[in-house]
C-alpha atoms as a PDB file:
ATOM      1  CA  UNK A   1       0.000   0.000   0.000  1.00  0.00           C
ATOM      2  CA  UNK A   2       0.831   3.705   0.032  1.00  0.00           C
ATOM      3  CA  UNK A   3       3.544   4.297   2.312  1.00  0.00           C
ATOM      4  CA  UNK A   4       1.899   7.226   4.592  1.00  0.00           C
ATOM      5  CA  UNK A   5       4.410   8.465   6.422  1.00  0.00           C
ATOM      6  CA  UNK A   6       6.632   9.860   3.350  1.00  0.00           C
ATOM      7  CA  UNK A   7       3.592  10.892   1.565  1.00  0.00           C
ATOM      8  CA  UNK A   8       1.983  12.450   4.143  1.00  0.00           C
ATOM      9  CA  UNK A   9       5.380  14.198   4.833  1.00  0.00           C
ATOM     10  CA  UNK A  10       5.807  15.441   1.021  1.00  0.00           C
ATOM     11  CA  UNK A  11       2.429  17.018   1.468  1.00  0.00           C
ATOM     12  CA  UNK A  12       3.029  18.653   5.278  1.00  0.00           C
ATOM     13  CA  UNK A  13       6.462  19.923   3.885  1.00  0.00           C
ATOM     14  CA  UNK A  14       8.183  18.552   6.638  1.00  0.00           C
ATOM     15  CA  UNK A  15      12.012  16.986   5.877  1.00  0.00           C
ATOM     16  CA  UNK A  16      11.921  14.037   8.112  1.00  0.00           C
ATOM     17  CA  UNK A  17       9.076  11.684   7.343  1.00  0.00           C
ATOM     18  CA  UNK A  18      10.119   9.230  10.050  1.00  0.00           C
ATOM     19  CA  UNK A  19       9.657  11.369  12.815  1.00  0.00           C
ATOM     20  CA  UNK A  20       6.205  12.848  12.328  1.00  0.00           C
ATOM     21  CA  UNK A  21       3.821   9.901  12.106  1.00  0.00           C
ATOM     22  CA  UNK A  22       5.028   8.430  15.743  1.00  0.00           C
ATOM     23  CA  UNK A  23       4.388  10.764  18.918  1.00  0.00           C
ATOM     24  CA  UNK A  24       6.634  10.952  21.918  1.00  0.00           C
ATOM     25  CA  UNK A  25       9.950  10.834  21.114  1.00  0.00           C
ATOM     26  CA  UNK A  26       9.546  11.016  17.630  1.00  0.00           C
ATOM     27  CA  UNK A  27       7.938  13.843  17.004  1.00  0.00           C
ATOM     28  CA  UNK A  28       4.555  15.311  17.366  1.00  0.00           C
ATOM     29  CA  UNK A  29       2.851  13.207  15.579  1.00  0.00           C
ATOM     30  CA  UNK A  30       0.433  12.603  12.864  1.00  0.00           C
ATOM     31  CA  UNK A  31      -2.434  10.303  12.385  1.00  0.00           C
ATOM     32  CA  UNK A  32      -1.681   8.495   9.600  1.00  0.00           C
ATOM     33  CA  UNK A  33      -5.320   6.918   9.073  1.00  0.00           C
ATOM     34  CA  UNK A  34      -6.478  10.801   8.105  1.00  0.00           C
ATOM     35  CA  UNK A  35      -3.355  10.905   5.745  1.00  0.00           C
ATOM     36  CA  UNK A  36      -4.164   7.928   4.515  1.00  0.00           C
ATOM     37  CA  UNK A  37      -7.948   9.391   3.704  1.00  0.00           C
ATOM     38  CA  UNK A  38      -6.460  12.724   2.585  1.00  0.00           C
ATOM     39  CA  UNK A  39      -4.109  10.377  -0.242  1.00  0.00           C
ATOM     40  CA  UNK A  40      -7.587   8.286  -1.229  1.00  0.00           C
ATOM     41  CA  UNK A  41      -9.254  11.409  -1.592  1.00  0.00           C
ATOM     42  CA  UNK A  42      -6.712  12.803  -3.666  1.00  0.00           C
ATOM     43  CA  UNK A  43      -6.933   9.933  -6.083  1.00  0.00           C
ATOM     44  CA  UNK A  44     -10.712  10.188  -6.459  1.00  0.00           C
ATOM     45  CA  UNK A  45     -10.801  13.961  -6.979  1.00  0.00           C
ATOM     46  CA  UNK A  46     -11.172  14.096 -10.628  1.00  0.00           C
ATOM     47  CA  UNK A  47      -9.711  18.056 -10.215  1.00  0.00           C
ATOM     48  CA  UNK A  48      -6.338  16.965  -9.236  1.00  0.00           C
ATOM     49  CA  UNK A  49      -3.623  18.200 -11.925  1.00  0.00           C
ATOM     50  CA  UNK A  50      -0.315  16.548 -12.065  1.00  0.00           C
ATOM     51  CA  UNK A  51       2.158  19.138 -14.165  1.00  0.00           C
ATOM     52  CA  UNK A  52       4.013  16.228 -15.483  1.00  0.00           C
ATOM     53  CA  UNK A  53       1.755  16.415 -18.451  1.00  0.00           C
ATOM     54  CA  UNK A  54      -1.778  17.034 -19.048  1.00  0.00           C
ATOM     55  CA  UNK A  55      -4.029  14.895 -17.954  1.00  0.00           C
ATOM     56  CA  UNK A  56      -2.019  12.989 -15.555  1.00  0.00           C
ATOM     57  CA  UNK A  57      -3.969  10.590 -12.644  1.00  0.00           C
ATOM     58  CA  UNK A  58      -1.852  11.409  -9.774  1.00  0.00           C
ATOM     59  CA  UNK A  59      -2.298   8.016  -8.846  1.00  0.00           C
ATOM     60  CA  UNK A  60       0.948   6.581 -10.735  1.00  0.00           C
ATOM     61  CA  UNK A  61       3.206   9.298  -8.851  1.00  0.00           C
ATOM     62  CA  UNK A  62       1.822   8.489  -5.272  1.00  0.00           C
ATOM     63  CA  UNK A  63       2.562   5.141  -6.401  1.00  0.00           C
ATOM     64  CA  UNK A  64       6.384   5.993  -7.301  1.00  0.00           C
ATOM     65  CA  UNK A  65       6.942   8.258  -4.386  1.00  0.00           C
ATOM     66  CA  UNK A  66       5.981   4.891  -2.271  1.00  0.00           C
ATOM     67  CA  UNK A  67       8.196   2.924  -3.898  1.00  0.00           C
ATOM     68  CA  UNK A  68      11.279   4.713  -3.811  1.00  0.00           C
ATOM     69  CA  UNK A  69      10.611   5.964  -0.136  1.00  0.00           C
ATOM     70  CA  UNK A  70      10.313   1.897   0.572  1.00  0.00           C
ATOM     71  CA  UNK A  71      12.861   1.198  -1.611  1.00  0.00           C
ATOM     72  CA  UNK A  72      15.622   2.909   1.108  1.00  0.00           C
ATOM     73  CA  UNK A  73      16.691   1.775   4.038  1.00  0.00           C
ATOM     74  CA  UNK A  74      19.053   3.199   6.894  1.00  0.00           C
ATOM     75  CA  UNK A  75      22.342   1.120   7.598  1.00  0.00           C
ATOM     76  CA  UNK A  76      22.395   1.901  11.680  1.00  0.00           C
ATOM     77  CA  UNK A  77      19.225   0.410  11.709  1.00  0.00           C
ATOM     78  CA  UNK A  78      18.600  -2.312   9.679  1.00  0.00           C
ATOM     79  CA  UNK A  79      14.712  -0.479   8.681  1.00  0.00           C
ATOM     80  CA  UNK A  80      13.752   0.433   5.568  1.00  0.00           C
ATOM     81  CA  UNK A  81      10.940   2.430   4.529  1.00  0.00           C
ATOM     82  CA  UNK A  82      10.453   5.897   5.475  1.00  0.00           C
ATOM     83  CA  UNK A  83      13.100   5.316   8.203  1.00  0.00           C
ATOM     84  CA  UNK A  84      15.652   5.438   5.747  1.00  0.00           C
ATOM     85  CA  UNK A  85      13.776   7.292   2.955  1.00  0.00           C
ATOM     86  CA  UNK A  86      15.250  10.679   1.172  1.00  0.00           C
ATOM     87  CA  UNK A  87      13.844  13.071   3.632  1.00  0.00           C
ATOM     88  CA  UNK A  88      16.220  11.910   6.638  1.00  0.00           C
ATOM     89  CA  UNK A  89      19.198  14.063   5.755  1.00  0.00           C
ATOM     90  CA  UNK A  90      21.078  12.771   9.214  1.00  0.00           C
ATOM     91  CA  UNK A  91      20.714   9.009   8.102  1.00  0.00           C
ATOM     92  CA  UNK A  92      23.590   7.409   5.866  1.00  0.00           C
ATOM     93  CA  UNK A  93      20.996   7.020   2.728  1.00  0.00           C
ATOM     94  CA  UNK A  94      21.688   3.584   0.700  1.00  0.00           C
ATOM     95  CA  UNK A  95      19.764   3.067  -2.712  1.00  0.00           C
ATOM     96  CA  UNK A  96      20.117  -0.076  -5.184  1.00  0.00           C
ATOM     97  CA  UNK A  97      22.656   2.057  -7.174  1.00  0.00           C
ATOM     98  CA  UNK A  98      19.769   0.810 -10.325  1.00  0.00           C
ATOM     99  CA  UNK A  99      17.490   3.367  -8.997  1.00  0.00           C
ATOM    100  CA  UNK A 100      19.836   5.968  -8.058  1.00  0.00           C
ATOM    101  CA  UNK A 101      18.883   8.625 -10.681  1.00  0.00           C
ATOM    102  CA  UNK A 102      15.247   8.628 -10.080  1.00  0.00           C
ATOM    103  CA  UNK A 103      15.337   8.362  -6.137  1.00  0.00           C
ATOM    104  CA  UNK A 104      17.510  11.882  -7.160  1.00  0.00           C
ATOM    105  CA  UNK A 105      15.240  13.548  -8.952  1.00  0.00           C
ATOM    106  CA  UNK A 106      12.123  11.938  -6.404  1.00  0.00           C
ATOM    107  CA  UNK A 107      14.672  14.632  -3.951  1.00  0.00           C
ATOM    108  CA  UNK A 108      15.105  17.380  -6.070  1.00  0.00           C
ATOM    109  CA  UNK A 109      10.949  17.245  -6.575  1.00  0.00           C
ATOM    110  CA  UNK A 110      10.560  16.730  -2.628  1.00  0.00           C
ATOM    111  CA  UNK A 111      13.043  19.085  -1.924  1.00  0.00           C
ATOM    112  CA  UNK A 112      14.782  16.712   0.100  1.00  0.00           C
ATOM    113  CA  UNK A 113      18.306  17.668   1.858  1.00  0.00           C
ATOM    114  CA  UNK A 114      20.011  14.438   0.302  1.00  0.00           C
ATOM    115  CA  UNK A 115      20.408  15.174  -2.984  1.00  0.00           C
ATOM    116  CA  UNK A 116      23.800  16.205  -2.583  1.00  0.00           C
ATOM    117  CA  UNK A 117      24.605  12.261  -0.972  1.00  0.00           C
ATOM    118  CA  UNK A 118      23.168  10.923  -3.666  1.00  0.00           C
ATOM    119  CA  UNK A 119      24.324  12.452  -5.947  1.00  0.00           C
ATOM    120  CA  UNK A 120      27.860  11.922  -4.687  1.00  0.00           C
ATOM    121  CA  UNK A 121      27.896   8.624  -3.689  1.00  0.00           C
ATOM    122  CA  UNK A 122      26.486   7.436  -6.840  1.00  0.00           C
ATOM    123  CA  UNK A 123      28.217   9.446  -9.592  1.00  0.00           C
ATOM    124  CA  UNK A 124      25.066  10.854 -10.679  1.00  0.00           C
ATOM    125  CA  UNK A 125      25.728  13.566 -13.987  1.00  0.00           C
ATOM    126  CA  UNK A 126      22.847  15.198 -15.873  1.00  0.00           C
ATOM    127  CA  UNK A 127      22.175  16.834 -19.164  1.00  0.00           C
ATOM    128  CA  UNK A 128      19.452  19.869 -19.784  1.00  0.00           C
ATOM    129  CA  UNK A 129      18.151  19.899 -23.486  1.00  0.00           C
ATOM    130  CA  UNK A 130      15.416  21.900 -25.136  1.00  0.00           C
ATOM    131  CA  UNK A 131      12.407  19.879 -26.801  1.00  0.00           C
ATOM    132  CA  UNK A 132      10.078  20.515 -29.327  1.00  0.00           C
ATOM    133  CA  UNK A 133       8.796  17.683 -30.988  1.00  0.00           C
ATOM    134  CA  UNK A 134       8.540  13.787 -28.920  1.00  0.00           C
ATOM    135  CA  UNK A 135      11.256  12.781 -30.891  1.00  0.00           C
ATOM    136  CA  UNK A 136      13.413  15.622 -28.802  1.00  0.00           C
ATOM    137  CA  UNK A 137      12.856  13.272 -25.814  1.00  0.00           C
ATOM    138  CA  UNK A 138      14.565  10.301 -26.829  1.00  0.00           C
ATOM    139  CA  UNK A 139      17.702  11.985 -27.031  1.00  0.00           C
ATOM    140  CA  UNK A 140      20.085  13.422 -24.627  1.00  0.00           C
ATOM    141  CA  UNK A 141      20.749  16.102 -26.930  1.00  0.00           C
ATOM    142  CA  UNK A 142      19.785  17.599 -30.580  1.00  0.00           C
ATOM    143  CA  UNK A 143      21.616  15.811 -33.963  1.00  0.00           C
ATOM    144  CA  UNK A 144      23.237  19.033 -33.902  1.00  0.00           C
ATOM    145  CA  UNK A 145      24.815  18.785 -30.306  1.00  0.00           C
ATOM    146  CA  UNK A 146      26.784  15.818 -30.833  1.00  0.00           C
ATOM    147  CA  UNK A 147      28.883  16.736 -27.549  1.00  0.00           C
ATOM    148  CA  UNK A 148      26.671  18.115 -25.290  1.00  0.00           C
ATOM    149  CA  UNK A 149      27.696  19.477 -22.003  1.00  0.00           C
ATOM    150  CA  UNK A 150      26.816  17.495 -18.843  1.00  0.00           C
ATOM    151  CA  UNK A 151      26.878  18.590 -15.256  1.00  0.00           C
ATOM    152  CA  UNK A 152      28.912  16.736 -12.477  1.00  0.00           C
ATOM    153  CA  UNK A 153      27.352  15.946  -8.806  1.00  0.00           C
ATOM    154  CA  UNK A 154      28.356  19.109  -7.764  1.00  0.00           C
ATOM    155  CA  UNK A 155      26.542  20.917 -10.279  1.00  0.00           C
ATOM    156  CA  UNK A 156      23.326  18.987 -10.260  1.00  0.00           C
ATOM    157  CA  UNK A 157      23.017  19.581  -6.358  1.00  0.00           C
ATOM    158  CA  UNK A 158      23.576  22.996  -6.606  1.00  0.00           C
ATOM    159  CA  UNK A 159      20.294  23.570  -8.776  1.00  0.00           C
ATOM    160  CA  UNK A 160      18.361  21.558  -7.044  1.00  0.00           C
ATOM    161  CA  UNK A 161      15.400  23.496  -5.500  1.00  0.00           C
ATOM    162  CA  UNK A 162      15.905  26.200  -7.397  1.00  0.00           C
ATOM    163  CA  UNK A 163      13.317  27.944 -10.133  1.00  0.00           C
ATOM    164  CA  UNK A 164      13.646  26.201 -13.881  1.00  0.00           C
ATOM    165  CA  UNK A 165      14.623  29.432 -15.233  1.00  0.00           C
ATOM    166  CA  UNK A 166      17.488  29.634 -12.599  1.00  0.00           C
ATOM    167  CA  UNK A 167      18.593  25.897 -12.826  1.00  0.00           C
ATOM    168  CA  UNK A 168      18.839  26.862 -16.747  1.00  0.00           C
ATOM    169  CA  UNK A 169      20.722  29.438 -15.901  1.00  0.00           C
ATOM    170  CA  UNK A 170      23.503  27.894 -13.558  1.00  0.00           C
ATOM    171  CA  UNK A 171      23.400  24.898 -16.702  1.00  0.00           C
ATOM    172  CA  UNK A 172      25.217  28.456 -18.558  1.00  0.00           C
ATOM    173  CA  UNK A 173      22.232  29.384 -20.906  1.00  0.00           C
ATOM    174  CA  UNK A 174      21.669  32.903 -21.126  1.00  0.00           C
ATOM    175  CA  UNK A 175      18.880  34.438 -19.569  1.00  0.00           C
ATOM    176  CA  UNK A 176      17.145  35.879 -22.734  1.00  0.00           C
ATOM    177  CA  UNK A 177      17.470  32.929 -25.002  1.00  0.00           C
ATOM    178  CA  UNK A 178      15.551  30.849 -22.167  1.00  0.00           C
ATOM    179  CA  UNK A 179      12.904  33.474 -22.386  1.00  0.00           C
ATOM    180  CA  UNK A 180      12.837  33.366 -25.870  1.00  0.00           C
ATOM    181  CA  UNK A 181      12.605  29.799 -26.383  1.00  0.00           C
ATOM    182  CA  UNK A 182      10.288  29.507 -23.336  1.00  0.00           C
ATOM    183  CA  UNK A 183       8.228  31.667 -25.660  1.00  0.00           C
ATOM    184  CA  UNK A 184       8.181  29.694 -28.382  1.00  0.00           C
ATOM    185  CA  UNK A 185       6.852  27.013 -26.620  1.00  0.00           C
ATOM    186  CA  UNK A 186      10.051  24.867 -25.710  1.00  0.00           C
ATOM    187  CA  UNK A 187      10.232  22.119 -22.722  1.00  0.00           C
ATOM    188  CA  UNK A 188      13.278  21.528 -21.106  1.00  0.00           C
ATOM    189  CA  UNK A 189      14.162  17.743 -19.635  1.00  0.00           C
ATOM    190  CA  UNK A 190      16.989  17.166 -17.177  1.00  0.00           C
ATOM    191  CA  UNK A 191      18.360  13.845 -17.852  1.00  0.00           C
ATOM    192  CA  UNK A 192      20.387  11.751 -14.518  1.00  0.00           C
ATOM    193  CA  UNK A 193      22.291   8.787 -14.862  1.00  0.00           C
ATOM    194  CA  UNK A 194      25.306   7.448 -12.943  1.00  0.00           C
ATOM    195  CA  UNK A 195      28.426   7.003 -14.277  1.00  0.00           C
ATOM    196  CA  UNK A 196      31.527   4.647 -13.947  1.00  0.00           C
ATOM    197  CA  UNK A 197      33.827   6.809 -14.983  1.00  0.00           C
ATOM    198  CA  UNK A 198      34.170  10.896 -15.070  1.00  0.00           C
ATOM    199  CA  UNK A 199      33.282  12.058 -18.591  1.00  0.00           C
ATOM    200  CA  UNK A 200      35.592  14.562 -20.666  1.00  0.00           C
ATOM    201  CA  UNK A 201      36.003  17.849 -18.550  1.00  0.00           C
ATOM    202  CA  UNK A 202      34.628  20.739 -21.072  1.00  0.00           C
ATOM    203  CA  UNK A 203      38.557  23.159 -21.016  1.00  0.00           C
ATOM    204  CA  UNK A 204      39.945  24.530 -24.125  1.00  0.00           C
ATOM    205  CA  UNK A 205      42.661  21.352 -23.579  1.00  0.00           C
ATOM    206  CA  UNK A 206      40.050  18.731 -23.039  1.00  0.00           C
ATOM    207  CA  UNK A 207      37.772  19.945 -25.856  1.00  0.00           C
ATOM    208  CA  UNK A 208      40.479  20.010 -28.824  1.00  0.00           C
ATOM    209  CA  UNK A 209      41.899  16.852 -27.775  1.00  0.00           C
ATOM    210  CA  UNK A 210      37.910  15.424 -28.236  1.00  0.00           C
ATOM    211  CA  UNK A 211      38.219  17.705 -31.769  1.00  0.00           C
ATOM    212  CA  UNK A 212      41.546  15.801 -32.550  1.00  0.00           C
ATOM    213  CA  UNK A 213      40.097  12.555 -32.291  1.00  0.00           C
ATOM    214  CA  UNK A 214      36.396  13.121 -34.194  1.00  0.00           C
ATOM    215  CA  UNK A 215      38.128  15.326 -37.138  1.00  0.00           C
ATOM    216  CA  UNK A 216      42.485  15.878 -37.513  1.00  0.00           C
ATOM    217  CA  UNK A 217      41.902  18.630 -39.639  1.00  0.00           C
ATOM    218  CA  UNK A 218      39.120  20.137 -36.944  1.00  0.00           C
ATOM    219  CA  UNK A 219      41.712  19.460 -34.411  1.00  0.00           C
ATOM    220  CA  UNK A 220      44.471  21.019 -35.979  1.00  0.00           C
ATOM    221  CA  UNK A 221      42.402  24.389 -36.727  1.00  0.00           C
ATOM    222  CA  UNK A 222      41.451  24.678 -33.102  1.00  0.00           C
ATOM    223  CA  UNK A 223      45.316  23.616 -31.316  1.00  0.00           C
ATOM    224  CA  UNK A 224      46.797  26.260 -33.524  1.00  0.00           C
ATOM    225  CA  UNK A 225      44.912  28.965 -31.959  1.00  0.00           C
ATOM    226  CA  UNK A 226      44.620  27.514 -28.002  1.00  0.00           C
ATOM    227  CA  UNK A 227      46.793  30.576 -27.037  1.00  0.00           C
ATOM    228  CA  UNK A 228      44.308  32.602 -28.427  1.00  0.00           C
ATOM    229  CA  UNK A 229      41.277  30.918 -27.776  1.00  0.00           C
ATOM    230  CA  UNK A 230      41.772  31.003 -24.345  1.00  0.00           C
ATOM    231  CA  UNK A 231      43.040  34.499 -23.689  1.00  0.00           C
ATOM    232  CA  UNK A 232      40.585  36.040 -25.900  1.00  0.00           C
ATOM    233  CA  UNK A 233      36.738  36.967 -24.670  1.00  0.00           C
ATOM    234  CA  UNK A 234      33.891  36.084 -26.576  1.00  0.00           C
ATOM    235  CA  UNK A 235      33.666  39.601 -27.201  1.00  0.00           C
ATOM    236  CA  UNK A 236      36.414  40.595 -28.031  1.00  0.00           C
ATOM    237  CA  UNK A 237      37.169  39.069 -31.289  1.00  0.00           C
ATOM    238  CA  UNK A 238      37.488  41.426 -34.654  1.00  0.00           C
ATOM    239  CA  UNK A 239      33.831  40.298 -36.104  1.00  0.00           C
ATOM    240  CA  UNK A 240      30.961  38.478 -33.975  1.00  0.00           C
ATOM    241  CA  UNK A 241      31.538  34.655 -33.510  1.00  0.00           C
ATOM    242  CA  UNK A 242      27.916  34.357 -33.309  1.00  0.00           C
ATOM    243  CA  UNK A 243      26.064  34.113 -36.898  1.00  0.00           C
ATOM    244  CA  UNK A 244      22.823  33.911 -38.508  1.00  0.00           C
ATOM    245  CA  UNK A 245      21.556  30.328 -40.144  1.00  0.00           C
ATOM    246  CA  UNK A 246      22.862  30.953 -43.400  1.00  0.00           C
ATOM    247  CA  UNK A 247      26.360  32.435 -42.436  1.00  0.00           C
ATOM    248  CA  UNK A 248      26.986  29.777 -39.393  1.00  0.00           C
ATOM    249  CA  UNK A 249      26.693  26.884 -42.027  1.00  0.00           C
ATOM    250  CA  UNK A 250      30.163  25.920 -42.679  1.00  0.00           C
ATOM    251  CA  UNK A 251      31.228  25.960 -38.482  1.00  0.00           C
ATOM    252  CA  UNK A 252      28.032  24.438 -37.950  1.00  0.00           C
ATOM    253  CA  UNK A 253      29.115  21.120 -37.719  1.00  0.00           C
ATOM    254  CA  UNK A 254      33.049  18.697 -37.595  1.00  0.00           C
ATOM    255  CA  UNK A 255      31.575  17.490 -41.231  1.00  0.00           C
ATOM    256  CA  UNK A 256      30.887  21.579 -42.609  1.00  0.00           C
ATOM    257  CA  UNK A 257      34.259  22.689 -41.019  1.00  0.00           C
ATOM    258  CA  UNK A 258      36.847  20.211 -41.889  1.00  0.00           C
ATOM    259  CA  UNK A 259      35.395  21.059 -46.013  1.00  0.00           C
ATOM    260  CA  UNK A 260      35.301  24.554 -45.521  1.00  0.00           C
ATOM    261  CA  UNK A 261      38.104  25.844 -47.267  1.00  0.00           C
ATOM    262  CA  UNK A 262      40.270  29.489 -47.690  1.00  0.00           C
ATOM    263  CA  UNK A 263      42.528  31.626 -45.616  1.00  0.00           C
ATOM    264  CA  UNK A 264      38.806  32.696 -43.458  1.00  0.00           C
ATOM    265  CA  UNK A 265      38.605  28.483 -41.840  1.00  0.00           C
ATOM    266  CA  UNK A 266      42.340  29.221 -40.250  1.00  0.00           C
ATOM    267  CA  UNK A 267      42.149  32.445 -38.495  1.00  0.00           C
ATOM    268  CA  UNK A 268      41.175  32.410 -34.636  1.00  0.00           C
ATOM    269  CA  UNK A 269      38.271  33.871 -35.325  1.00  0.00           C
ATOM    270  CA  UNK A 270      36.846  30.774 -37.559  1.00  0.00           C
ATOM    271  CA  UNK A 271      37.891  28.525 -34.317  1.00  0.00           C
ATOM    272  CA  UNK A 272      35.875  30.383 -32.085  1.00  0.00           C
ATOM    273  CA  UNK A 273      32.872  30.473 -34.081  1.00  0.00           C
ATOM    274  CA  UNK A 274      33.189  26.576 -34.857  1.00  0.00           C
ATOM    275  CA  UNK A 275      33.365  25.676 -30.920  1.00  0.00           C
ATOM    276  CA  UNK A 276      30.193  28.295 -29.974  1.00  0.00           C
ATOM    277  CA  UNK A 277      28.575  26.871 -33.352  1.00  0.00           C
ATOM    278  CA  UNK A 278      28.976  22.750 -33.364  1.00  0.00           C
ATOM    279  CA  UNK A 279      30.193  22.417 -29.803  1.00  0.00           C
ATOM    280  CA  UNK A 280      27.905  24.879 -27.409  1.00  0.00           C
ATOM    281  CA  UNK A 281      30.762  27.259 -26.185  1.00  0.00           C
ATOM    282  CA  UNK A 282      28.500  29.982 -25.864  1.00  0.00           C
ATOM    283  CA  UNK A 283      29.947  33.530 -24.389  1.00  0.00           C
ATOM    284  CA  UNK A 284      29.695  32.799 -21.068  1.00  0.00           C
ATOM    285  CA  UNK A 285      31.845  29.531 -22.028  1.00  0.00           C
ATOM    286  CA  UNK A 286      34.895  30.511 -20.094  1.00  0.00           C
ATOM    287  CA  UNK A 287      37.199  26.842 -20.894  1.00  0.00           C
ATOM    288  CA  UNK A 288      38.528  26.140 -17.350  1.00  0.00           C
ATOM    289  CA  UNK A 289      36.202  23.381 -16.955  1.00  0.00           C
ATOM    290  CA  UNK A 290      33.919  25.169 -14.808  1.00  0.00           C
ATOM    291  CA  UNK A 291      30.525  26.709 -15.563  1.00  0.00           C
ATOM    292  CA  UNK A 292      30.135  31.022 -15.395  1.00  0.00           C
ATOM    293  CA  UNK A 293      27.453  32.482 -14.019  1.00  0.00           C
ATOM    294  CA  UNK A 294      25.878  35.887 -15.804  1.00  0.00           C
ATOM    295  CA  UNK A 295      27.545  37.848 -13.293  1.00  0.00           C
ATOM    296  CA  UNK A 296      31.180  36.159 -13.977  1.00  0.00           C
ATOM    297  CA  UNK A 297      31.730  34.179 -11.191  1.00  0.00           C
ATOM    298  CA  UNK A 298      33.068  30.256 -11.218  1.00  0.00           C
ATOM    299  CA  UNK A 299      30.276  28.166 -11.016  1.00  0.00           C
ATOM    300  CA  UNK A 300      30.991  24.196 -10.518  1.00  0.00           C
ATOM    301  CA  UNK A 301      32.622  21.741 -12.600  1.00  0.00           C
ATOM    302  CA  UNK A 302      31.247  20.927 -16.435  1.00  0.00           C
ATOM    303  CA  UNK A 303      31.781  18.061 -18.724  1.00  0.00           C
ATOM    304  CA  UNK A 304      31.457  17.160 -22.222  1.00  0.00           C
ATOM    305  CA  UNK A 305      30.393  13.235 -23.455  1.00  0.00           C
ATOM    306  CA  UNK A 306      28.960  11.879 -26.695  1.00  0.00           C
ATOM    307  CA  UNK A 307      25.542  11.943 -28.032  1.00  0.00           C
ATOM    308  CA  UNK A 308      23.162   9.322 -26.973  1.00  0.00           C
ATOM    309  CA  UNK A 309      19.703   8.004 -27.337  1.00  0.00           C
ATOM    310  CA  UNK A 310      17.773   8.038 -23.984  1.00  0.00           C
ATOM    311  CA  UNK A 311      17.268   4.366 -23.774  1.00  0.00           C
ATOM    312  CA  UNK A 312      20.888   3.402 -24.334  1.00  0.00           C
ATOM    313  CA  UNK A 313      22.149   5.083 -21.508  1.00  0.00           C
ATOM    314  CA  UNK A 314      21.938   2.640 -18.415  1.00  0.00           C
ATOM    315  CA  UNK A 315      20.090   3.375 -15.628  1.00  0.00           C
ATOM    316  CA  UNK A 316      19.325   7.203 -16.353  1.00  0.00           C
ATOM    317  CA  UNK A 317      16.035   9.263 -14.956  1.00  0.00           C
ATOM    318  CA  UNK A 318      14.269  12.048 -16.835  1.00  0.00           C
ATOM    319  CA  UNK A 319      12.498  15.290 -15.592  1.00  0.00           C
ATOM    320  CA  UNK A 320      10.458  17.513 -17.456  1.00  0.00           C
ATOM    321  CA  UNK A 321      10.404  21.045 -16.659  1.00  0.00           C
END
């Protein structure tokens, strides 16, 4: 059945579902026959709008908060269930590392104070991309991102809690192109999965070196300007690195760039538009591995890793938003 005590929490906003069902010395208490009632008539109130998507029965998410709170358990004392469940932030948390990335993102929607453990422990990395068609979904990023940008564990903690606009933000999208595409009716999905091993780290050094191995001639464009690349701002370059449809076409992609050909492909300036054009180094791209807020300050570690379909990557959690 439902598991009360963590639901009843989520709802009552209070971080430690263990403690406020049982009275005495475990808190106040709370009767969990009229949560249970409250949940039933939740279920059969034909009002009740889950945001997930329209026309959502909330019964299937009462149902997964249940089974992830039940699915913990607490190593000092051999219980499981809400004893050990995300909202115990004191409590060592343990999760079957398959079910890592959703009982993160069951948190981040709880706003539990865990999702930094979990996060952590598990090697949990994420990916933000824009949608605007169902195909978008099955992808952790566009056919023309084919090396998105991922966030570490430090990164995806730090966001969680925060408003979509702002998580967006601290991802390093600018402020008005959210807006913009926000306008235009784009979703955004946050993608979590765990993984073995630490992805590329997104420098100017770890980035060519990825350029040297998809295209030489790519790679060679970009390591002759490094100096430059990195002590140059996005704004500061002769003509704008950021172009139109029509004018972007030959950096627009390792296949566009490596044919382009004349004297324009080898300056600094055609290097710079490539990586903001077919890689994502947008201008507040700064290429010491870390993300930059809008108001230049060092943000937390960012990483680079190859396009994927959704269902090929093992063990990963989505979130719309």
């Amino acid at each position: 059945g439902i598991n009360a005590e963590y639901m009843g929490a989520v709802r009552c906003g209070v971080s430690q579902p263990a403690q406020c069902f049982f009275g005495g010395d475990r808190g106040p208490g709370v009767n969990r026959d009229d949560v249970g009632r409250e949940i039933v008539d939740i279920i059969d109130d034909g009002s009740f709008v889950d945001s997930s998507h329209e026309g959502a029965h909330p019964w299937p998410l009462f149902l997964h908060r249940a089974w992830h709170s039940l699915g913990m358990w607490c190593e000092n004392t051999n219980t499981g269930g809400s004893s050990g469940a995300i909202g115990a932030p004191e409590r060592p948390i343990q999760i079957d590392a398959t079910v890592a990335a959703a009982a993160f993102l069951d948190a981040w929607r709880a706003g539990g104070g865990v999702v930094a453990e979990i996060a952590e422990t598990y090697g949990l990395y994420g990916h933000i991309r824009r949608c605007n068609a169902p195909e978008d979904f099955e992808w952790i990023s566009s056919r023309n991102w084919p090396y998105p940008f991922i966030m570490g564990p430090e990164l995806l903690s730090s966001v969680a809690g925060r408003t979509d606009e702002e998580v967006l933000v601290a991802c390093g999208l600018e402020r008005e192109w959210i807006r913009k595409r926000r306008a235009e009716g784009s979703v955004f999905m946050l993608a979590v999965f765990p993984l073995a091993q630490p992805p590329t780290r997104a420098t100017w050094q770890g980035l060519i070196a990825l350029s040297e191995r998809v295209s030489p001639v790519v790679g060679a464009r970009l390591r002759r300007h490094e100096a430059t690349l990195e002590a140059t701002a996005f704004c500061d370059y002769s003509e704008p690195v950021q172009l139109d449809a029509e004018a972007a076409a030959p950096y627009a992609s390792f296949e566009a760039f490596s044919a382009a050909a004349g004297p324009e492909y080898e300056t600094a300036l055609a290097a710079r538009r490539f990586m903001y054009h077919a890689l994502g180094c947008t201008a507040l791209y700064s290429g010491d591995g870390f993300t930059m807020m809008e108001d230049g300050t060092r943000g937390h570690p960012e990483y680079v890793m190859p396009r994927q379909r959704i269902a090929d990557i093992p063990m990963v959690a989505t979130m719309r938003f």
